[in-house]
C-alpha atoms as a PDB file:
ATOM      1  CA  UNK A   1      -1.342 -20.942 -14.981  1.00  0.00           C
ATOM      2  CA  UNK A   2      -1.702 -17.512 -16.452  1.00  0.00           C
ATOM      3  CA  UNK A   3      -4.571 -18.694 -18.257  1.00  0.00           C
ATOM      4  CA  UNK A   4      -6.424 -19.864 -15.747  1.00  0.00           C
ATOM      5  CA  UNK A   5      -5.841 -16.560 -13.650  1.00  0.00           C
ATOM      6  CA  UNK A   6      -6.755 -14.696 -16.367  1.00  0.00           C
ATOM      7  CA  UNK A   7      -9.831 -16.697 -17.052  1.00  0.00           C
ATOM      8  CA  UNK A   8     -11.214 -17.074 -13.148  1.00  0.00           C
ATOM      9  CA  UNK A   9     -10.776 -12.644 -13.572  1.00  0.00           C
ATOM     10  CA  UNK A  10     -12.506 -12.591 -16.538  1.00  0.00           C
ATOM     11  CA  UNK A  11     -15.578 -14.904 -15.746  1.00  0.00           C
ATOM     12  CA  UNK A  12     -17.081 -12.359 -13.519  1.00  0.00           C
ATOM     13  CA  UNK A  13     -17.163  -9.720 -15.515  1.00  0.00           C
ATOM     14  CA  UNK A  14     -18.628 -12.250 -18.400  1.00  0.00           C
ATOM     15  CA  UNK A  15     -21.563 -13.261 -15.891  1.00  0.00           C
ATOM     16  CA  UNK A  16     -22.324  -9.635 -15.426  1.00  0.00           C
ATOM     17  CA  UNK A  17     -22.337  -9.099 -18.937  1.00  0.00           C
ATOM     18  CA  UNK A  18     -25.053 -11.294 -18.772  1.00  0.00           C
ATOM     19  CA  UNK A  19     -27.111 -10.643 -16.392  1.00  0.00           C
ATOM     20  CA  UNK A  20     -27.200  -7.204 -17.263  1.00  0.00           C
ATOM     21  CA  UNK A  21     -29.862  -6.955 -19.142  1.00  0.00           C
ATOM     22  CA  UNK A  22     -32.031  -8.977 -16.239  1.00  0.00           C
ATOM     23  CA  UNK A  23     -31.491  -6.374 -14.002  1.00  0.00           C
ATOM     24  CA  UNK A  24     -34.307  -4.059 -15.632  1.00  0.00           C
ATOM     25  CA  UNK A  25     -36.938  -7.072 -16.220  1.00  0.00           C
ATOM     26  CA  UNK A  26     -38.357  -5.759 -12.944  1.00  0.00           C
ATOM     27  CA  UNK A  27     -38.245  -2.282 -13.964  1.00  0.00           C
ATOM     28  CA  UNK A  28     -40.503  -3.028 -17.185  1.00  0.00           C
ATOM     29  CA  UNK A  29     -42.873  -4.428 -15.109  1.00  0.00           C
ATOM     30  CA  UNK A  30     -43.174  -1.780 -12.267  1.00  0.00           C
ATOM     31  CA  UNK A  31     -43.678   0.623 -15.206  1.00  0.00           C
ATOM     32  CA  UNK A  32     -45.743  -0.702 -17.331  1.00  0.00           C
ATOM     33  CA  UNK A  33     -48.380  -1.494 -14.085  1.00  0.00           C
ATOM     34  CA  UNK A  34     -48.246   2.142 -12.753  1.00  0.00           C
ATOM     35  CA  UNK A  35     -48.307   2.944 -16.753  1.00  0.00           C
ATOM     36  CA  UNK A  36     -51.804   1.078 -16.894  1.00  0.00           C
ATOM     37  CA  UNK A  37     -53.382   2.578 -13.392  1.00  0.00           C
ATOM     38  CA  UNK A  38     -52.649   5.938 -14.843  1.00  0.00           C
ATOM     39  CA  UNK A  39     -54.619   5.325 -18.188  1.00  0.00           C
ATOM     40  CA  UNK A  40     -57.330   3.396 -15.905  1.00  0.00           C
ATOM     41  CA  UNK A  41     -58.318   6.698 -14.336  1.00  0.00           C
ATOM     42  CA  UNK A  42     -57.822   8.800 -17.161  1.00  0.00           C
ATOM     43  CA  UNK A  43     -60.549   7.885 -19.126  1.00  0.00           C
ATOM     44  CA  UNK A  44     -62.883  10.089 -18.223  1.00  0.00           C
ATOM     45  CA  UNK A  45     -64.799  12.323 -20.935  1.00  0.00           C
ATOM     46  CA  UNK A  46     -68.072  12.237 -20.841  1.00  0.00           C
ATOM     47  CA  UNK A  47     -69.424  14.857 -18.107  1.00  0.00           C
ATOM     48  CA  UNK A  48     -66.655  17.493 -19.972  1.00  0.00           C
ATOM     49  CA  UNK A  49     -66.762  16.719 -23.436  1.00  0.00           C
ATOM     50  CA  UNK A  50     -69.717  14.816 -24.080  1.00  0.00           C
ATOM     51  CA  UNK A  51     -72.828  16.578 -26.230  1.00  0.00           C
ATOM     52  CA  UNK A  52     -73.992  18.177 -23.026  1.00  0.00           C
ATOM     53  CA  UNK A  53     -70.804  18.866 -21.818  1.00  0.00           C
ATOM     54  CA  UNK A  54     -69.025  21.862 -20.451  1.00  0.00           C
ATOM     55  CA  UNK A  55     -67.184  21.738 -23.459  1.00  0.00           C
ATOM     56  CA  UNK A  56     -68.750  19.702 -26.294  1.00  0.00           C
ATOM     57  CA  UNK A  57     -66.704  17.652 -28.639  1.00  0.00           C
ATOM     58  CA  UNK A  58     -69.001  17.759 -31.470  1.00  0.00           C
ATOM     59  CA  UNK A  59     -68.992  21.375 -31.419  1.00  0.00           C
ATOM     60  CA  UNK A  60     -65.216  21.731 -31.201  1.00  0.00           C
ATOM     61  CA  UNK A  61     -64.641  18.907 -34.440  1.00  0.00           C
ATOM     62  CA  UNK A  62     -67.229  20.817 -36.438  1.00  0.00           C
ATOM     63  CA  UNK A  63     -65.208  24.464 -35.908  1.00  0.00           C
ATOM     64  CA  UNK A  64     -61.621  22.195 -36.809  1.00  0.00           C
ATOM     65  CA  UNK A  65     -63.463  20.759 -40.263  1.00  0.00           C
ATOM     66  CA  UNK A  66     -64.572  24.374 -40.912  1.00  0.00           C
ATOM     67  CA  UNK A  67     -61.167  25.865 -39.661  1.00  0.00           C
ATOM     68  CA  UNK A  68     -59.710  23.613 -42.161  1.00  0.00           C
ATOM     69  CA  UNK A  69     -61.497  23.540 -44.798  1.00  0.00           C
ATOM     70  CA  UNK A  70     -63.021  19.692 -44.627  1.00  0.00           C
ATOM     71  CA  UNK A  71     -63.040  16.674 -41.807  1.00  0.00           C
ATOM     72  CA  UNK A  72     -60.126  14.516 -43.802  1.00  0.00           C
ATOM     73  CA  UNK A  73     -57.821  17.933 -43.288  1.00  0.00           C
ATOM     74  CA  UNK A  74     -59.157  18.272 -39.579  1.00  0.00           C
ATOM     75  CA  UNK A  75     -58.224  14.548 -38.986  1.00  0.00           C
ATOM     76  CA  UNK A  76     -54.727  15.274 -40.867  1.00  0.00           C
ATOM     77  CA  UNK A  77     -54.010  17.934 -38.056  1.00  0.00           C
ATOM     78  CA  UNK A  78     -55.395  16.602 -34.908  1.00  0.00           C
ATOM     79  CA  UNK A  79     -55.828  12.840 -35.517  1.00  0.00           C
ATOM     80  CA  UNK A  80     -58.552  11.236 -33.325  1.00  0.00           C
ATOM     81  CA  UNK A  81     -60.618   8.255 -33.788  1.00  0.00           C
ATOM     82  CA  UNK A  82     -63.804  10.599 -32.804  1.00  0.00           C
ATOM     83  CA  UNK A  83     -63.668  11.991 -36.085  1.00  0.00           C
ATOM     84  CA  UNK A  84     -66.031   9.199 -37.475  1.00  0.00           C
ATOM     85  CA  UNK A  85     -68.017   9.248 -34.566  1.00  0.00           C
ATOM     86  CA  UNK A  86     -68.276  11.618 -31.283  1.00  0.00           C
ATOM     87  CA  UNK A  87     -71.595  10.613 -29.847  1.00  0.00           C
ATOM     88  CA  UNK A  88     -71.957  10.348 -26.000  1.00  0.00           C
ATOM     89  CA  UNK A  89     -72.493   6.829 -26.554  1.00  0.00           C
ATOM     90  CA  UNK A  90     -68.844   6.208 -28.679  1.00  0.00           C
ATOM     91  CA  UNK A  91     -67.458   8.771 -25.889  1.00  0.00           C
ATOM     92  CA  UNK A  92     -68.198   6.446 -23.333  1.00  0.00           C
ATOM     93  CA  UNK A  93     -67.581   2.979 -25.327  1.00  0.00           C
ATOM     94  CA  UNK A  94     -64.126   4.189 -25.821  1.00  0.00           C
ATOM     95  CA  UNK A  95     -63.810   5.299 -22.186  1.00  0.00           C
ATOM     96  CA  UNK A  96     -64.965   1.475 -21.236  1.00  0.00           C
ATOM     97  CA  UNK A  97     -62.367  -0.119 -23.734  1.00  0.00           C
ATOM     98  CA  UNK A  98     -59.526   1.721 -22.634  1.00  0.00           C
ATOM     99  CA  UNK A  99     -60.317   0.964 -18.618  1.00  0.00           C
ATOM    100  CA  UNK A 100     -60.606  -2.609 -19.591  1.00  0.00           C
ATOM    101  CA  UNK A 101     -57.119  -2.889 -21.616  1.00  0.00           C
ATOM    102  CA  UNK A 102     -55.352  -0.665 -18.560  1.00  0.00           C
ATOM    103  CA  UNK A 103     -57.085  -3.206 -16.457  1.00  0.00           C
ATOM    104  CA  UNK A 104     -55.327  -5.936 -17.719  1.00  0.00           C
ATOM    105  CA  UNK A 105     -52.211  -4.242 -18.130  1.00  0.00           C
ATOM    106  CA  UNK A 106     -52.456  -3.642 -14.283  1.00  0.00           C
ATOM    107  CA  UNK A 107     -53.208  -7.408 -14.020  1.00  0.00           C
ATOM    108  CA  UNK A 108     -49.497  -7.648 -15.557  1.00  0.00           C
ATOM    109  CA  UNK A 109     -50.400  -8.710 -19.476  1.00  0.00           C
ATOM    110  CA  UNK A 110     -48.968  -6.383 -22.002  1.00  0.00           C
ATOM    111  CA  UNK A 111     -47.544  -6.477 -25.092  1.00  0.00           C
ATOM    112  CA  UNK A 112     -47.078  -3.587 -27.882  1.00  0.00           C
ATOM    113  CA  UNK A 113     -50.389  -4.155 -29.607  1.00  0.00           C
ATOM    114  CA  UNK A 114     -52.258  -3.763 -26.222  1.00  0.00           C
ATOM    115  CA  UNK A 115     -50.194  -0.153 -25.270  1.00  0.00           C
ATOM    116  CA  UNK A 116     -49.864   0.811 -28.844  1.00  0.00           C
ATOM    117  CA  UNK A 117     -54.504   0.920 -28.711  1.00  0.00           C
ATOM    118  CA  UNK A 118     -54.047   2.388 -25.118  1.00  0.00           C
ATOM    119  CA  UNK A 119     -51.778   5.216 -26.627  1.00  0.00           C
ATOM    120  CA  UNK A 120     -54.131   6.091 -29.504  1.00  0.00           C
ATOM    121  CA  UNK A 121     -57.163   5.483 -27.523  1.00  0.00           C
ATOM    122  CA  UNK A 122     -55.683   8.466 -25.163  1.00  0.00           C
ATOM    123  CA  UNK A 123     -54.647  10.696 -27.785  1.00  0.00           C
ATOM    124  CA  UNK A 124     -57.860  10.444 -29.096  1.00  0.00           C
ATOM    125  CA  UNK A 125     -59.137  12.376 -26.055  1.00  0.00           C
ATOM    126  CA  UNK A 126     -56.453  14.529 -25.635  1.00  0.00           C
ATOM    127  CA  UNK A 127     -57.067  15.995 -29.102  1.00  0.00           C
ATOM    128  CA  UNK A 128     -60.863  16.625 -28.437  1.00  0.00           C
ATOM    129  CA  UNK A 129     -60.633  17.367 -24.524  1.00  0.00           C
ATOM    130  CA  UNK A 130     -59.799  21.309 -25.302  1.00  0.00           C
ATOM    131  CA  UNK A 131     -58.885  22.674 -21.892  1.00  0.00           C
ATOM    132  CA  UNK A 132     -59.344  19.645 -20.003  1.00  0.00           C
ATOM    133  CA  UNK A 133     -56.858  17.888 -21.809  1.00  0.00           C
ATOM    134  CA  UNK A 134     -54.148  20.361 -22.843  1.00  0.00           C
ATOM    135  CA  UNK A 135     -52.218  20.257 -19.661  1.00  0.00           C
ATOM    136  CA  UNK A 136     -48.426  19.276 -19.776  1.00  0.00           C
ATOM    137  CA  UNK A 137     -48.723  15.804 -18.198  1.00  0.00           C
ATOM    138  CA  UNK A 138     -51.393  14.839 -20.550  1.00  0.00           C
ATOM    139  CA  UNK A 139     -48.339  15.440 -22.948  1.00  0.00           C
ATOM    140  CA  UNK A 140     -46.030  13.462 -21.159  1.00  0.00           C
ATOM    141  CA  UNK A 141     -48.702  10.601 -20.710  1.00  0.00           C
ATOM    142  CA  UNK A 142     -48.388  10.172 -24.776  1.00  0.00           C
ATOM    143  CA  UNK A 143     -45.022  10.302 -24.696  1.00  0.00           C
ATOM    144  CA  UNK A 144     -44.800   8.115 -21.753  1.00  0.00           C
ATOM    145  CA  UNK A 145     -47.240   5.637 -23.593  1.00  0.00           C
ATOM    146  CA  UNK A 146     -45.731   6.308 -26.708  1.00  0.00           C
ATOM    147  CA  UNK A 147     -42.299   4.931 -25.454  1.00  0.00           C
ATOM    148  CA  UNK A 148     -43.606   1.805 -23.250  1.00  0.00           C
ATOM    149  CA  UNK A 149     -44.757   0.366 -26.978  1.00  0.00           C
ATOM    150  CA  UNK A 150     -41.599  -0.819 -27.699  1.00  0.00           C
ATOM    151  CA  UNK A 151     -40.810  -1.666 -24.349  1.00  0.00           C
ATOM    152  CA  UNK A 152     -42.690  -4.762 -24.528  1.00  0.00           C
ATOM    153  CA  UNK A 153     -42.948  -7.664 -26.941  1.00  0.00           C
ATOM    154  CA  UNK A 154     -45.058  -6.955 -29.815  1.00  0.00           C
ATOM    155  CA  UNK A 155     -47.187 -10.466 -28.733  1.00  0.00           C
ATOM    156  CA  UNK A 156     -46.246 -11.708 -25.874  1.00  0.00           C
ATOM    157  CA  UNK A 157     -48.243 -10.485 -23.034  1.00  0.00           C
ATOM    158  CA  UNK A 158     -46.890 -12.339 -20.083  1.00  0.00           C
ATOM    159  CA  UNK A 159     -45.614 -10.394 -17.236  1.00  0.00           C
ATOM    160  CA  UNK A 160     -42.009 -11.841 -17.603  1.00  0.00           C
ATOM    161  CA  UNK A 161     -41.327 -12.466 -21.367  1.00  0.00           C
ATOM    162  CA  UNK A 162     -38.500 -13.674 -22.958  1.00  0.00           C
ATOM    163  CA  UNK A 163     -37.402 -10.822 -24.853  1.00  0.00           C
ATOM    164  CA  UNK A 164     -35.376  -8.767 -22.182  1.00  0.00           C
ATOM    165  CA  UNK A 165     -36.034  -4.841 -22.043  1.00  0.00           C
ATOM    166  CA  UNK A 166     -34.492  -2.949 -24.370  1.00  0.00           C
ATOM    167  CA  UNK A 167     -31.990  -0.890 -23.311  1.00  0.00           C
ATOM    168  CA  UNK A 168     -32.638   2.210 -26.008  1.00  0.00           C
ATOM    169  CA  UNK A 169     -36.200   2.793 -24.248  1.00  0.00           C
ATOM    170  CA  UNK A 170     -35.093   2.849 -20.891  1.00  0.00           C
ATOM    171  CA  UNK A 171     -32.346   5.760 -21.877  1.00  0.00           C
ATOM    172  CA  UNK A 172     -35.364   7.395 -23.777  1.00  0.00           C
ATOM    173  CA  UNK A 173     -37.167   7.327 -20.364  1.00  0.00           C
ATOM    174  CA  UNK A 174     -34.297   8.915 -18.550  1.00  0.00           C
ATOM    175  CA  UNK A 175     -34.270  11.766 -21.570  1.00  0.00           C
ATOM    176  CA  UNK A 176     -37.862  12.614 -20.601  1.00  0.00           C
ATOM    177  CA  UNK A 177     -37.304  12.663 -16.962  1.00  0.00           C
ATOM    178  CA  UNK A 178     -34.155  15.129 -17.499  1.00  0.00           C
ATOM    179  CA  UNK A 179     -36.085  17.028 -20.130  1.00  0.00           C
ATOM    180  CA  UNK A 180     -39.511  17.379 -17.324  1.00  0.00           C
ATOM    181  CA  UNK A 181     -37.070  18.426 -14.725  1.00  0.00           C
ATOM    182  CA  UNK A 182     -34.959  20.767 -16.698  1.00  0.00           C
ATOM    183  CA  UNK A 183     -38.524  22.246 -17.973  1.00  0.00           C
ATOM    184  CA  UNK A 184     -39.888  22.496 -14.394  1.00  0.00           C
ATOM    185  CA  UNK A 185     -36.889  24.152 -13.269  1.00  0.00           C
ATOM    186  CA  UNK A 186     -36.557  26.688 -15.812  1.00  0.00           C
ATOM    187  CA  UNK A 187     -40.316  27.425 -15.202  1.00  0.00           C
ATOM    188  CA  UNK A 188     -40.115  27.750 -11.441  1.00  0.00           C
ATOM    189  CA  UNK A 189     -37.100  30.182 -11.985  1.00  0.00           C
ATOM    190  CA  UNK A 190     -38.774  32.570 -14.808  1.00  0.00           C
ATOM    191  CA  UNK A 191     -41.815  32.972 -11.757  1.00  0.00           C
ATOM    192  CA  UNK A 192     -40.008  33.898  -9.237  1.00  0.00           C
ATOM    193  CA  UNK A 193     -38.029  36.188 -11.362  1.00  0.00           C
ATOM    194  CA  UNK A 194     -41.465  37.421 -12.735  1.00  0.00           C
ATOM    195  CA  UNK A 195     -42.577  37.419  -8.473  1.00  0.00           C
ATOM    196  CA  UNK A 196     -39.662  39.827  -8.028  1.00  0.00           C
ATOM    197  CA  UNK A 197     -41.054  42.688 -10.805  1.00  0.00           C
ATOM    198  CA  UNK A 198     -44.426  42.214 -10.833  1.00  0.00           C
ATOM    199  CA  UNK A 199     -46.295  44.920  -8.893  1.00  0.00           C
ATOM    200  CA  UNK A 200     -48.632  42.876  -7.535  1.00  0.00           C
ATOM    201  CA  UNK A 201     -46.680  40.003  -5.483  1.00  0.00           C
ATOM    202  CA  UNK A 202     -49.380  38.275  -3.584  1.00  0.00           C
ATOM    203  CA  UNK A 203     -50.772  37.151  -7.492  1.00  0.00           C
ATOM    204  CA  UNK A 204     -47.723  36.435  -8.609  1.00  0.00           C
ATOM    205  CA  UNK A 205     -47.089  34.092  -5.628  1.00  0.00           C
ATOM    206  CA  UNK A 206     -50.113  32.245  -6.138  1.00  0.00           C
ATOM    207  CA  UNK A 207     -49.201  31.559  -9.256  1.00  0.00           C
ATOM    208  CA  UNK A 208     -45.837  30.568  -8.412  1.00  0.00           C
ATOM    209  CA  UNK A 209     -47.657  28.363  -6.137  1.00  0.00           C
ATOM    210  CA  UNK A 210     -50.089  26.827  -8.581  1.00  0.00           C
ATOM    211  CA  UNK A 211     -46.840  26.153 -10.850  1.00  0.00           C
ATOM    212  CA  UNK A 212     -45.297  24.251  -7.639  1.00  0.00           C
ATOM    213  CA  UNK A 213     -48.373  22.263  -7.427  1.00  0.00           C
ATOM    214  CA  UNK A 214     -48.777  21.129 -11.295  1.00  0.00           C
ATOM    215  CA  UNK A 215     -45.167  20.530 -11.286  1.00  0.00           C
ATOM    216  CA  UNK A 216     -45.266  18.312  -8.084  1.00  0.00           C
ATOM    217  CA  UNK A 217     -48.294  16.199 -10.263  1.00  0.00           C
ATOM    218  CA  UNK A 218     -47.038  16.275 -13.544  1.00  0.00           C
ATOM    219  CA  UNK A 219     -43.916  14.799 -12.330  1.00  0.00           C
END
């Protein structure tokens, strides 16, 4: 009799066990869409970094090989698949490739192959883009990226695969939400502080405003 108490208590907790794991299948794949419309309209470059743009590409790799000392110690420190070719023309091919891979993540197909070329697509950019690309939520778009690789199957691309999210990513995206909070936090509070001394405080609350706003997009 005690047995079979002890088992009927136990049983729940077993089929929660199990079904654990379920409960972020959804989660993966709310992600890893708003993951893919975020890369779809990211790839943008050509008007601001293309030969004749407001800040060319070429132009920028040529001063990192010289900076350097040669192209294979440029690539070494800012790796980018633009260092064999930066034309207007590969500009916009790789703009095209990456909107059609986010499309079909959107669409629901990913696997780690398909975010791992969506990552380094991306970083690609980022490490030519100069200004345009060296705000802090292009950083936390790699790192966002960076993480939803292993958060798929490395083949399967169906929107529900077998292999069940693993739990080690998901914690890794909670450290990166703590870790942009903390950071906007800590900002906010060293410009107000700054709003207090500064002799000037209608600047120094539009900055404190501007901070407000990149925070409140970033995040």
């Amino acid at each position: 009799m005690s047995n079979e108490t002890t088992q009927s208590e136990q049983s729940p907790l077993i089929e929660r066990s199990k079904r654990k794991p379920s409960a972020y299948w959804l989660t993966r794949f709310v992600l890893l869409r708003f993951l893919g419309v975020v890369y779809l309209t990211a790839n943008q470059a050509v008007p601001l970094i293309g030969h004749e743009g407001l800040l060319p590409a070429d132009a920028f790799l040529e001063k990192v090989a010289l900076y350097f000392g040669s192209r294979d110690a440029g690539f070494r420190q800012i790796p980018s698949i633009f260092w064999w070719n930066v034309s207007d023309a590969c500009l916009a091919n790789t703009a095209w490739v990456g909107v059609a891979l986010s499309a079909v993540v959107v669409c629901g197909y990913a696997n780690s192959i398909i975010m791992l070329v969506l990552w380094a697509l991306y970083m690609s950019f980022v490490h030519v883009g100069q200004l345009w690309y060296s705000y802090g939520w292009e950083t936390q778009l790699l790192e966002t990226g960076f993480i939803a690789v292993f958060l798929c199957p490395l083949l399967d691309p169906r929107p529900f695969p077998r292999m069940p999210p693993p739990l080690t990513t998901l914690w890794l995206y909670r450290w990166l939400i703590f870790r942009i909070m903390l950071g906007a936090g800590l900002t906010l509070q060293r410009c107000f502080t700054t709003t207090k001394r500064s002799p000037s405080p209608t600047r120094s609350a539009d900055s404190c405003i501007l901070l407000r706003l990149g925070f409140i997009g970033s995040g």
